[in-house]
PDB file of N, CA and C in Angstrom:
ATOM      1  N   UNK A   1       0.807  -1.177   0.000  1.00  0.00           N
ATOM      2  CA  UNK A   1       0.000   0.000   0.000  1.00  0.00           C
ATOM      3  C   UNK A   1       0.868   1.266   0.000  1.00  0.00           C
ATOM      4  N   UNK A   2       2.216   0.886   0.976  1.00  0.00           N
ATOM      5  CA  UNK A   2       2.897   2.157   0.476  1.00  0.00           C
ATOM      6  C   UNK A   2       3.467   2.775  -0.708  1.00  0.00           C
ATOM      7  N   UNK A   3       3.456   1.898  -1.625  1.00  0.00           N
ATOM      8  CA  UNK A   3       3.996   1.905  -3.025  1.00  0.00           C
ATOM      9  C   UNK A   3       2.914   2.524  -3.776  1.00  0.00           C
ATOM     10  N   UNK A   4       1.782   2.280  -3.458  1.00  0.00           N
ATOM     11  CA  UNK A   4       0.647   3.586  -3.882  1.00  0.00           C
ATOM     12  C   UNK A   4       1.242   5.239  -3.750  1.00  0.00           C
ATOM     13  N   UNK A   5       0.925   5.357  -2.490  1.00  0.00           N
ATOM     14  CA  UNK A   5       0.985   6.133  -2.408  1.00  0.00           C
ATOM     15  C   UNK A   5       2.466   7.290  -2.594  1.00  0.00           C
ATOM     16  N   UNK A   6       3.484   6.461  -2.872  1.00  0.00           N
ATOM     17  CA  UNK A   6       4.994   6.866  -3.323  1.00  0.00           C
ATOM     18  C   UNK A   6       4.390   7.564  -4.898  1.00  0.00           C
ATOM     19  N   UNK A   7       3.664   6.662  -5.511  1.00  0.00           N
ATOM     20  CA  UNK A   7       3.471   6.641  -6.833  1.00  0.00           C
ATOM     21  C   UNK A   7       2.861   8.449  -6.963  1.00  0.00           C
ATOM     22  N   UNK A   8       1.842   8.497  -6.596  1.00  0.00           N
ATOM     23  CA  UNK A   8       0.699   9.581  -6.226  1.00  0.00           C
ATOM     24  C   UNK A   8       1.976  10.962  -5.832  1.00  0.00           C
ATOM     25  N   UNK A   9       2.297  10.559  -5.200  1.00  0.00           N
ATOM     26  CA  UNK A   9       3.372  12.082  -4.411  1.00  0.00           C
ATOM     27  C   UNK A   9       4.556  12.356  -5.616  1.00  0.00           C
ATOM     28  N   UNK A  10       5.182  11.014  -6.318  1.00  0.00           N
ATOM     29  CA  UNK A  10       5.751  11.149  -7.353  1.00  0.00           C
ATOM     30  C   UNK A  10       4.855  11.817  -8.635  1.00  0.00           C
ATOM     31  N   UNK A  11       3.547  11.801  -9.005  1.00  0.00           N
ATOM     32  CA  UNK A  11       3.298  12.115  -9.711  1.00  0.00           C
ATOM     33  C   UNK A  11       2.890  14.038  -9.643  1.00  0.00           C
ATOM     34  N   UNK A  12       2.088  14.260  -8.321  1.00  0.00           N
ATOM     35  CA  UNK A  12       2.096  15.400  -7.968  1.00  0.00           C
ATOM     36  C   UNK A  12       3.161  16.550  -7.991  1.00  0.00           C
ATOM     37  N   UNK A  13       4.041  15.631  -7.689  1.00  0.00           N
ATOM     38  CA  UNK A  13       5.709  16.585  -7.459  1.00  0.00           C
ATOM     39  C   UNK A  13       5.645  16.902  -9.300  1.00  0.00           C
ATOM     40  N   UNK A  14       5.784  16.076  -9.957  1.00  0.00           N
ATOM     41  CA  UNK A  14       5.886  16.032 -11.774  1.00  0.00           C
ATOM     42  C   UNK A  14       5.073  16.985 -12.379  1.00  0.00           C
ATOM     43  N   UNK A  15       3.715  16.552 -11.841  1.00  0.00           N
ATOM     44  CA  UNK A  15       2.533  17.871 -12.242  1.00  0.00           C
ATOM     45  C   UNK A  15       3.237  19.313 -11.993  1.00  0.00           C
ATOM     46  N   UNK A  16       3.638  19.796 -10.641  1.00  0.00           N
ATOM     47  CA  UNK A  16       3.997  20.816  -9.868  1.00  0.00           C
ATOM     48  C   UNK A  16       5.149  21.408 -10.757  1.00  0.00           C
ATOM     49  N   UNK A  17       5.948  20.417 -11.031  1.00  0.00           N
ATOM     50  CA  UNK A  17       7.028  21.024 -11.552  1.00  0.00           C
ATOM     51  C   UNK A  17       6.901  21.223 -12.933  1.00  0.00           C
ATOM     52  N   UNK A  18       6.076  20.664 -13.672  1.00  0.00           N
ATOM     53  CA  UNK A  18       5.724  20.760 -15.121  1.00  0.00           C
ATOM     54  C   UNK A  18       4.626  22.371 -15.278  1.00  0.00           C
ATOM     55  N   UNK A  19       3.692  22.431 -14.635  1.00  0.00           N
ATOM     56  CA  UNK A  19       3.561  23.963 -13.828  1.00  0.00           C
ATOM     57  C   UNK A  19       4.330  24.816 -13.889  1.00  0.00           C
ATOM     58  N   UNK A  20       5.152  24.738 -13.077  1.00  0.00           N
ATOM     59  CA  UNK A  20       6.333  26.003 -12.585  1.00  0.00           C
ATOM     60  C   UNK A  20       7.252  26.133 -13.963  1.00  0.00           C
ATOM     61  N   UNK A  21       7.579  25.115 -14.959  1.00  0.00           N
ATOM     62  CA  UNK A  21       8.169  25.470 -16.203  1.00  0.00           C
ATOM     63  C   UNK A  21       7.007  26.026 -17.391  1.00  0.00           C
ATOM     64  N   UNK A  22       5.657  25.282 -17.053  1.00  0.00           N
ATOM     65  CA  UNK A  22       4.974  26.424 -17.354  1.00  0.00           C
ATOM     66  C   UNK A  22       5.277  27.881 -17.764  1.00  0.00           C
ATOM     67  N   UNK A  23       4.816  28.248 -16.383  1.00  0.00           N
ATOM     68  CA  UNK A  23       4.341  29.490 -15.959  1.00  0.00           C
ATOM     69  C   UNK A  23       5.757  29.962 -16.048  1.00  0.00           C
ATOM     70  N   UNK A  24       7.307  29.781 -16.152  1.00  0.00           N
ATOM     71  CA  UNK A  24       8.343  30.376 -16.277  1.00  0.00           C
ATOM     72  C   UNK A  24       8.404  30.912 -17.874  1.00  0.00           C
ATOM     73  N   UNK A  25       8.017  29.375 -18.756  1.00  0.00           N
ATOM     74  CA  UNK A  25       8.206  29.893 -19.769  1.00  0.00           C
ATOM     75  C   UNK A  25       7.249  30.985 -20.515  1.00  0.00           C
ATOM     76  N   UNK A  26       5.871  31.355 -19.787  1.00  0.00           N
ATOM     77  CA  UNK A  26       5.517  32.286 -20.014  1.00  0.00           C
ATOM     78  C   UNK A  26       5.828  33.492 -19.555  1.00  0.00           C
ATOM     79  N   UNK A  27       6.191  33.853 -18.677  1.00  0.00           N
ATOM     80  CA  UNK A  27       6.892  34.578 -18.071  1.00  0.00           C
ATOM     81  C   UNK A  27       8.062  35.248 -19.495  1.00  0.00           C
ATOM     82  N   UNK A  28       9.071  34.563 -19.820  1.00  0.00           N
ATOM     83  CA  UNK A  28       9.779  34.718 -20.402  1.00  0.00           C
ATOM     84  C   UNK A  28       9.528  35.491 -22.003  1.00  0.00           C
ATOM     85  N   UNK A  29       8.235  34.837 -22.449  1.00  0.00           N
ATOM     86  CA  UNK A  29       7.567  35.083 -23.749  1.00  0.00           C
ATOM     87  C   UNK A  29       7.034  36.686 -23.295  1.00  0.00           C
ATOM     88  N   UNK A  30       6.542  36.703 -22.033  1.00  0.00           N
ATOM     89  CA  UNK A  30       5.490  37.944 -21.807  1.00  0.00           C
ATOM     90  C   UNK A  30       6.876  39.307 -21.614  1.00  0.00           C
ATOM     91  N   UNK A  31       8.159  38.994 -20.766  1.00  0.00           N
ATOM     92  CA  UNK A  31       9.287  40.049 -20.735  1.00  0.00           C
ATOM     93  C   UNK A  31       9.739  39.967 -22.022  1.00  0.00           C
ATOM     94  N   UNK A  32      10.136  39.225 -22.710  1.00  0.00           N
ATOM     95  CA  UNK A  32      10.390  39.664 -23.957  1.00  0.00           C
ATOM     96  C   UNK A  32       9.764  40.871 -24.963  1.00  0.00           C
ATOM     97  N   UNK A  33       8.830  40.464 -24.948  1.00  0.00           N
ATOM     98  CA  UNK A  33       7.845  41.847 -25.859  1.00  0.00           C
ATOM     99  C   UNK A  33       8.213  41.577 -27.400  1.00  0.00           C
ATOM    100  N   UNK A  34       7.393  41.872 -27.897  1.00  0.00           N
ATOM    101  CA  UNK A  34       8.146  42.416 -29.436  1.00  0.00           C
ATOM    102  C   UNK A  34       9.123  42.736 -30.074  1.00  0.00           C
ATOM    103  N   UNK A  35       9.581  42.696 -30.617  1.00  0.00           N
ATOM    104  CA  UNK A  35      10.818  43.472 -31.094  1.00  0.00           C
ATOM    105  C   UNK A  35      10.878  45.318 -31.490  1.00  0.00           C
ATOM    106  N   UNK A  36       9.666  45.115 -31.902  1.00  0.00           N
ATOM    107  CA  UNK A  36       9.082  46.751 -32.502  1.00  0.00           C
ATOM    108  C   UNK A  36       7.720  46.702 -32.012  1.00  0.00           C
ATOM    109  N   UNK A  37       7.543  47.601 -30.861  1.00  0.00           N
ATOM    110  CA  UNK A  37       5.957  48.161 -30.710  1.00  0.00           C
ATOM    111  C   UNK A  37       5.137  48.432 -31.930  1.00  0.00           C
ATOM    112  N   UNK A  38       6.175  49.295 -32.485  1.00  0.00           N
ATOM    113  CA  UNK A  38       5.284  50.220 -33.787  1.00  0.00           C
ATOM    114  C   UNK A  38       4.346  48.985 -34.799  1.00  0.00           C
ATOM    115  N   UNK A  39       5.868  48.102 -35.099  1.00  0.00           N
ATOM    116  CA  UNK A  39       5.406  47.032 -35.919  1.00  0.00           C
ATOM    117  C   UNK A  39       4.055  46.107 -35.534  1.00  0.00           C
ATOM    118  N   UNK A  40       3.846  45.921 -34.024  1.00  0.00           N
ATOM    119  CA  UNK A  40       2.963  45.162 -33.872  1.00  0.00           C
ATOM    120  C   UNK A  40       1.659  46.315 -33.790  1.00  0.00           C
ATOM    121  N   UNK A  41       1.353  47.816 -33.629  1.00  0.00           N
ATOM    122  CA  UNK A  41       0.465  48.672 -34.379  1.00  0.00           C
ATOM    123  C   UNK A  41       0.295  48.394 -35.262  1.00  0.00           C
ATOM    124  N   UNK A  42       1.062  48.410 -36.172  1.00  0.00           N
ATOM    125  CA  UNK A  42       1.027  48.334 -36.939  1.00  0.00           C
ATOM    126  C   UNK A  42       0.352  47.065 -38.206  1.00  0.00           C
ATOM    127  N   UNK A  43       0.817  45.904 -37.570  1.00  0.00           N
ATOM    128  CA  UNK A  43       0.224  44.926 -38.261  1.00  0.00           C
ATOM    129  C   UNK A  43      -1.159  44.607 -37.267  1.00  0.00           C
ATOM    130  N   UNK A  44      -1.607  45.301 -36.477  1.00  0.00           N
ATOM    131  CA  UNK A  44      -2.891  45.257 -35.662  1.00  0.00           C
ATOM    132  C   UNK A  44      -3.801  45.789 -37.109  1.00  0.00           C
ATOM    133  N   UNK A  45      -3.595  47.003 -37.320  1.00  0.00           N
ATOM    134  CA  UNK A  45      -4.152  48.255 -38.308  1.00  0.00           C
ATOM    135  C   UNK A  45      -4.365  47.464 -39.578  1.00  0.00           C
ATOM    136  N   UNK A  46      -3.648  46.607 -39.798  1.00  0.00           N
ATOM    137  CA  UNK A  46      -3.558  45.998 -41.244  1.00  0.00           C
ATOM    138  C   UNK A  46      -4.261  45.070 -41.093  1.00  0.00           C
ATOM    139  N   UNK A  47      -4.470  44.144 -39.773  1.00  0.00           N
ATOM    140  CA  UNK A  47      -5.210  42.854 -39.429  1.00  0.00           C
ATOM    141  C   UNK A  47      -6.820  43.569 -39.686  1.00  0.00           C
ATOM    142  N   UNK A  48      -7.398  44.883 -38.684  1.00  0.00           N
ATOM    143  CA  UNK A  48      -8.671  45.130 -38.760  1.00  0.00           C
ATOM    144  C   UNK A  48      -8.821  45.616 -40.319  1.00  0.00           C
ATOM    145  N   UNK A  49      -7.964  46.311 -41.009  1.00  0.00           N
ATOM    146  CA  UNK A  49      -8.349  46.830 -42.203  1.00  0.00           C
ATOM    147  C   UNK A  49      -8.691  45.332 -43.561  1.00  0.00           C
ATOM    148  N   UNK A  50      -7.686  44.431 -43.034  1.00  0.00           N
ATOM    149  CA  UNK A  50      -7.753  42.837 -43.900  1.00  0.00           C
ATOM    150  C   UNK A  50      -9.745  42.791 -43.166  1.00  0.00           C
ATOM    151  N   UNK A  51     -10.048  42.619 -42.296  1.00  0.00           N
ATOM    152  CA  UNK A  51     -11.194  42.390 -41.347  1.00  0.00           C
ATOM    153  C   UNK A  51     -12.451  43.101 -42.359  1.00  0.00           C
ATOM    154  N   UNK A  52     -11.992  44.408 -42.604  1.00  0.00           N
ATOM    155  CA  UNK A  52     -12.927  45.553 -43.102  1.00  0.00           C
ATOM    156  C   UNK A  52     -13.699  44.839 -44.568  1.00  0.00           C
ATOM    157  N   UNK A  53     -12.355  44.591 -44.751  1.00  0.00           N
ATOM    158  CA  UNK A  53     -12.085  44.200 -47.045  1.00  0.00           C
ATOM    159  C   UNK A  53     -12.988  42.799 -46.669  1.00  0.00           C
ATOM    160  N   UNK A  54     -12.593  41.952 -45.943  1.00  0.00           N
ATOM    161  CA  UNK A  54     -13.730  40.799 -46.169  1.00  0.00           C
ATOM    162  C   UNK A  54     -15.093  41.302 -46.085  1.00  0.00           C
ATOM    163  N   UNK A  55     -15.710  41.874 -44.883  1.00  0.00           N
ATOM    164  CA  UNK A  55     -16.554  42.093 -44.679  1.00  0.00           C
ATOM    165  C   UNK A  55     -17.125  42.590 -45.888  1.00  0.00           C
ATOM    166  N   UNK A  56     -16.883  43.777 -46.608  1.00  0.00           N
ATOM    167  CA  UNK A  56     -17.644  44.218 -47.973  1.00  0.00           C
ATOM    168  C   UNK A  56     -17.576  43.168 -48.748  1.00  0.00           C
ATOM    169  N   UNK A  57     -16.341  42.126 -49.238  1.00  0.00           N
ATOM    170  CA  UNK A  57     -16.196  41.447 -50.015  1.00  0.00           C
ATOM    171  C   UNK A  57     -17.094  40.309 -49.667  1.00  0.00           C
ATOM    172  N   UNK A  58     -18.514  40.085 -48.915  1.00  0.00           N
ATOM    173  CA  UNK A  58     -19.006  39.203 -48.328  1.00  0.00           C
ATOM    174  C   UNK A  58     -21.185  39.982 -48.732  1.00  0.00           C
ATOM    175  N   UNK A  59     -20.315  41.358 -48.958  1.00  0.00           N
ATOM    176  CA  UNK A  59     -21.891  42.127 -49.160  1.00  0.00           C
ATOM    177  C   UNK A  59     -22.021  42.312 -50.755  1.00  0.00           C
ATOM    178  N   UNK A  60     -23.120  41.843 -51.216  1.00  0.00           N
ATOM    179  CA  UNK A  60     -23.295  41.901 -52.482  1.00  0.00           C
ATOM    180  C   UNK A  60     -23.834  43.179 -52.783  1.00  0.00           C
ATOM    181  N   UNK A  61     -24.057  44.527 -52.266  1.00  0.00           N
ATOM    182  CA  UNK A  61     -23.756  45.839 -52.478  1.00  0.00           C
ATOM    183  C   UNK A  61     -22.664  46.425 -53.029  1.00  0.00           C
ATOM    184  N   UNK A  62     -21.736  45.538 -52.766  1.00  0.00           N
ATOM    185  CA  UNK A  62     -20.166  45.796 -53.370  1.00  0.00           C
ATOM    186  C   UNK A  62     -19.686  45.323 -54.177  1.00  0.00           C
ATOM    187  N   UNK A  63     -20.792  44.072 -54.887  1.00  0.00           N
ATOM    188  CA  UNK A  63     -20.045  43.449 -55.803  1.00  0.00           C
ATOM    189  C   UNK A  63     -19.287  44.211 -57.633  1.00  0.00           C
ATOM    190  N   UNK A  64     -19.311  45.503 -57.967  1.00  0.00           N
ATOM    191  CA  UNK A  64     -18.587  46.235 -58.260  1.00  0.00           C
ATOM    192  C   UNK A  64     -17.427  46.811 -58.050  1.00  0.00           C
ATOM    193  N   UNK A  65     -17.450  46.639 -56.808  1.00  0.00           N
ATOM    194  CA  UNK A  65     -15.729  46.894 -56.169  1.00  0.00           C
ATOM    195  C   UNK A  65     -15.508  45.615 -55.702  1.00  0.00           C
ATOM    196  N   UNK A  66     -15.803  44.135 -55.762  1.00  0.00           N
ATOM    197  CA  UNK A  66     -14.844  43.144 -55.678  1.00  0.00           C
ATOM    198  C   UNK A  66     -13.293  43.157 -56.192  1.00  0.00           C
ATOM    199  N   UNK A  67     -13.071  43.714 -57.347  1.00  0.00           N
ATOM    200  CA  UNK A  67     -11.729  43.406 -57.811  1.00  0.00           C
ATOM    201  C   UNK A  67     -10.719  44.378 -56.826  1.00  0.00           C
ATOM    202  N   UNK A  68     -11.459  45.482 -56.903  1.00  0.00           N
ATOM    203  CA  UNK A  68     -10.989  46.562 -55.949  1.00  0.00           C
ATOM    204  C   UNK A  68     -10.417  46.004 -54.722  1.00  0.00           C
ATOM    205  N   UNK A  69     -10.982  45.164 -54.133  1.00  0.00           N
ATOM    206  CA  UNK A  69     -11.180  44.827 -52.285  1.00  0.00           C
ATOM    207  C   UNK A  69     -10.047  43.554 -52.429  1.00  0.00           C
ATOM    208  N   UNK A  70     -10.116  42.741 -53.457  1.00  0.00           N
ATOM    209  CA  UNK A  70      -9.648  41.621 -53.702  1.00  0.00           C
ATOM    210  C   UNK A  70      -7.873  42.086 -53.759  1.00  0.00           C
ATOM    211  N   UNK A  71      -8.030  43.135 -54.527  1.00  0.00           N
ATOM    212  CA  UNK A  71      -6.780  43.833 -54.881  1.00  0.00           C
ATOM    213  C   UNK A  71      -5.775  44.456 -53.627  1.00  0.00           C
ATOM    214  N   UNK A  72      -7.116  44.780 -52.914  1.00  0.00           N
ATOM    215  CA  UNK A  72      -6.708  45.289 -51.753  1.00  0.00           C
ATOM    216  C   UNK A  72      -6.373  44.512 -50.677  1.00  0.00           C
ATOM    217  N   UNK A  73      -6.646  43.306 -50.214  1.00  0.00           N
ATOM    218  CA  UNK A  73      -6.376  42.410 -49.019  1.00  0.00           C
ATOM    219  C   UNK A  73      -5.283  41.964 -49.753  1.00  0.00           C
ATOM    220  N   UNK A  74      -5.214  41.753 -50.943  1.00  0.00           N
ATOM    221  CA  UNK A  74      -3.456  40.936 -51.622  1.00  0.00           C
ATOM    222  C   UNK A  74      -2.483  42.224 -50.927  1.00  0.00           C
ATOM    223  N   UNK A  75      -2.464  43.463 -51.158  1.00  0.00           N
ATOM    224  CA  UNK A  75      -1.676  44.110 -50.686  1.00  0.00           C
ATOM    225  C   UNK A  75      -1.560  44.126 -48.996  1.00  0.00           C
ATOM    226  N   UNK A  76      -2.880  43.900 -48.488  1.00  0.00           N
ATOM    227  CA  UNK A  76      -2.809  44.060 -47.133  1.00  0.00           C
ATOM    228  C   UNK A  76      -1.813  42.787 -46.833  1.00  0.00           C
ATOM    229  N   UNK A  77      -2.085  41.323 -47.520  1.00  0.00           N
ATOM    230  CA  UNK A  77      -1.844  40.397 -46.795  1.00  0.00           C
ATOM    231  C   UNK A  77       0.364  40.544 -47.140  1.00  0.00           C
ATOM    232  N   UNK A  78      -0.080  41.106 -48.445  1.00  0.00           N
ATOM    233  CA  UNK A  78       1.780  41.742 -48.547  1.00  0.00           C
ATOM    234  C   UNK A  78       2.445  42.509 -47.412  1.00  0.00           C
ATOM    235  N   UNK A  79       1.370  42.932 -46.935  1.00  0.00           N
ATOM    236  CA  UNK A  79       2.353  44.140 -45.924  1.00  0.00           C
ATOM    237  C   UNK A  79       2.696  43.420 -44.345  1.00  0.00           C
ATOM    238  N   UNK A  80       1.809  42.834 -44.587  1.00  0.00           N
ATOM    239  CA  UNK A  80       1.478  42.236 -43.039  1.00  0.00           C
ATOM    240  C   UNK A  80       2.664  40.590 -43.380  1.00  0.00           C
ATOM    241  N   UNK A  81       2.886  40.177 -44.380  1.00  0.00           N
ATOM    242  CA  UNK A  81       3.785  38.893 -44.411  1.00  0.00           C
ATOM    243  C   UNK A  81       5.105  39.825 -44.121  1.00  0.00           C
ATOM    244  N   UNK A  82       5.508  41.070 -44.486  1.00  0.00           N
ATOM    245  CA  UNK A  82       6.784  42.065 -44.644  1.00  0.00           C
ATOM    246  C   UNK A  82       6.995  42.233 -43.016  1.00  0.00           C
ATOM    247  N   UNK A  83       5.644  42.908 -42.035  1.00  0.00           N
ATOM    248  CA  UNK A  83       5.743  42.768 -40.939  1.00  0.00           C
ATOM    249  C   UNK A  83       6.351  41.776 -40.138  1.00  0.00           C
ATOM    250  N   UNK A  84       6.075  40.882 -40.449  1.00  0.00           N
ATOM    251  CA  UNK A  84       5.834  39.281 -40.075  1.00  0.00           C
ATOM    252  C   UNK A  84       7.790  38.907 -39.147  1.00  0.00           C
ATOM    253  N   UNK A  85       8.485  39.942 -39.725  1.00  0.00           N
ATOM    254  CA  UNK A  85      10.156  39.215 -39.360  1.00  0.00           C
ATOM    255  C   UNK A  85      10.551  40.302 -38.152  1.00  0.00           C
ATOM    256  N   UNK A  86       9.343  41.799 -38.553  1.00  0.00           N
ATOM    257  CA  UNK A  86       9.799  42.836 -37.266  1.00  0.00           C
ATOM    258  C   UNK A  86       9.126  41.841 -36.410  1.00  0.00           C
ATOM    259  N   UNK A  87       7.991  41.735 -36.010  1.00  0.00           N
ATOM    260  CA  UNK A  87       7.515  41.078 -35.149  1.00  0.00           C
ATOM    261  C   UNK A  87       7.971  39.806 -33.793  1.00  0.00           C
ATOM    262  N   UNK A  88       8.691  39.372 -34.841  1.00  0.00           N
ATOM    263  CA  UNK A  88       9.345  37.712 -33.943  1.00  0.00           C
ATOM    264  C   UNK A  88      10.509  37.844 -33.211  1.00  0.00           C
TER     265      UNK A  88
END
């Protein structure tokens, strides 16, 4: 019966410590930050404006400016892949 319970305290201790590397390695991700504030504005602005272009491109009120919008998220999604190396 004591070999139970060895087992149980061994596993708790494992949990605990698998936890604490957890929560370190977030820790680590969260002091780090960005590399460029601006950049991550920046590709925020480009994410809601990509957001905007679907949305019309989804309303058939607009279907005259499809090529327009279509034209336009290719560039958005250009700017935001360019972002993509400030970021990491």
């Amino acid at each position: 019966m004591g070999d139970a319970g060895e087992g149980l305290v061994d596993a708790d201790s494992r949990i605990q410590e698998r936890l604490d590397e957890v929560a370190r390695e977030r820790e680590q991700k969260r002091a780090k930050g960005p590399k460029d504030p601006e950049a991550v504005r920046e590709f925020e602005s480009l994410r809601m404006a990509r957001a905007e272009f679907e949305r019309q491109l989804a309303t058939p009120a607009y279907e005259r400016r499809w090529p327009a919008i279509k034209q336009g998220i290719e560039e958005l999604d250009r700017r935001m892949n360019a972002l993509k190396d400030r970021l990491e």
